[in-house]
Protein backbone atom coordinates (compact mmCIF):
# COMPACT_ATOMS: atom_id res chain seq x y z
CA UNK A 1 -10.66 24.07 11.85
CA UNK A 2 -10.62 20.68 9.95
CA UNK A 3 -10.07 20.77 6.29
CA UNK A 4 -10.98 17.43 4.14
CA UNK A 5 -9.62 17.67 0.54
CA UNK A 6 -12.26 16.60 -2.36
CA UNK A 7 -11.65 14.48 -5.63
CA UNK A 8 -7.73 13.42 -5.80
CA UNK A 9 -6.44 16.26 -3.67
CA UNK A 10 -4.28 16.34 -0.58
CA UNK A 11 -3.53 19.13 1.36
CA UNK A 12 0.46 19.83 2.23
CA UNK A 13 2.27 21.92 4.61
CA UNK A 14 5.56 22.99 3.35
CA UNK A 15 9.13 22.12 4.90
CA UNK A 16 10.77 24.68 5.72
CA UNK A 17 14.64 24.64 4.19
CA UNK A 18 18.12 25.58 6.05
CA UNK A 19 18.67 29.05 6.24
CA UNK A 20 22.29 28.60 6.12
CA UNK A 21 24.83 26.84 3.87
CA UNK A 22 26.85 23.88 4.80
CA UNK A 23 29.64 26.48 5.40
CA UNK A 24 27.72 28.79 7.58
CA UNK A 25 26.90 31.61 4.86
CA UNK A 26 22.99 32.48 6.12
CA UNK A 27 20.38 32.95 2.69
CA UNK A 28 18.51 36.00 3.44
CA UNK A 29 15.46 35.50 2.89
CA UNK A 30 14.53 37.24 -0.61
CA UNK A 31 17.27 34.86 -2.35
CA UNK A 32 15.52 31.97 -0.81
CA UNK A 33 13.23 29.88 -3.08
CA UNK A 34 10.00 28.34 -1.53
CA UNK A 35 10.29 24.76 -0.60
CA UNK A 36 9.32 22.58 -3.37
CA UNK A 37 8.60 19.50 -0.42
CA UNK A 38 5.54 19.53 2.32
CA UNK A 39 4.44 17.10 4.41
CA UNK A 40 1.15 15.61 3.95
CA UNK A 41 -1.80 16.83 6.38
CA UNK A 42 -5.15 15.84 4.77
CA UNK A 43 -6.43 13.26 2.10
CA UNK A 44 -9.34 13.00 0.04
CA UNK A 45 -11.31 9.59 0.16
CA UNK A 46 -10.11 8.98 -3.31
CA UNK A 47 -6.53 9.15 -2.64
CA UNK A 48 -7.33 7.46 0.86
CA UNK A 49 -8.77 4.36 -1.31
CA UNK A 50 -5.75 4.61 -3.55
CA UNK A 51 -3.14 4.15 -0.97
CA UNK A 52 -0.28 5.97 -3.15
CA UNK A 53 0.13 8.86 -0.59
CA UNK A 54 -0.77 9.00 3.30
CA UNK A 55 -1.18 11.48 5.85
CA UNK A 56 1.94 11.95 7.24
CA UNK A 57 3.90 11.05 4.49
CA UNK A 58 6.98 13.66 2.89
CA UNK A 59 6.22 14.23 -0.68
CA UNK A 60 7.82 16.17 -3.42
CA UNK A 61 5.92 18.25 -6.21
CA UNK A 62 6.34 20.63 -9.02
CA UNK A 63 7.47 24.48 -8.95
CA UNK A 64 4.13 26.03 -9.62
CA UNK A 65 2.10 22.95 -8.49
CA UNK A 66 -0.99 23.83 -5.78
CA UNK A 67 -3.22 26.63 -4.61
CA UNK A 68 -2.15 28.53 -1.42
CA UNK A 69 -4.67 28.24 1.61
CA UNK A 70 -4.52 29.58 5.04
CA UNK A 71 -6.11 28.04 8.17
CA UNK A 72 -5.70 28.85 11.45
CA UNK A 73 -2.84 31.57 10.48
CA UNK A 74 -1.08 28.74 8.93
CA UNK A 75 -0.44 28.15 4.97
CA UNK A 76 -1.04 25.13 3.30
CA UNK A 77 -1.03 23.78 -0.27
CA UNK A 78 -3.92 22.21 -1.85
CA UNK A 79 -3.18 20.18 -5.04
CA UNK A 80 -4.57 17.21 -7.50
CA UNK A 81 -2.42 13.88 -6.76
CA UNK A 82 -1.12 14.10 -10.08
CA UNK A 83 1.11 17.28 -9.02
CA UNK A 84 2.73 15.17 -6.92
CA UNK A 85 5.88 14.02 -8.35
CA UNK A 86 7.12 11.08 -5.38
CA UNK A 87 7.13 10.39 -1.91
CA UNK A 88 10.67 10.70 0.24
């Protein structure tokens, strides 16, 4: 299934973090906070024309930034281009 954002929205899978410290110690997982980076899969024609953000690109955005959506038993984020607070 093939999911084009609308308006200034791009849609963001989330990067997984390490699971275990620099010194081995593994984070279960219900200490572990959700990512708060995703890699972009989908652009709206807006953004497209923009140019600020690309598919493909590693972006950073806020805490409680994006609505949850799940395609193809995967999760994604969908959220504005003003959530987005930089590209890595």
């Amino acid at each position: 299934m093939t999911f084009k954002p609308l308006g200034k929205r791009v849609l963001l899978e989330r990067v997984e973090e390490a699971t275990t410290t620099a010194t081995g110690i593994i984070i279960p997982d219900n200490a572990k906070e959700k990512p708060l980076s995703g890699i972009v899969r989908a652009v709206s024609p807006k953004v497209e024309e923009k140019g600020l953000v690309k598919v493909g690109d590693k972006v950073v955005f806020g805490k409680y930034a994006g609505t949850e959506l799940t395609l193809d038993s995967k999760t994604y984020l969908v959220m504005n281009l003003d959530d987005l607070l930089g590209v890595l």
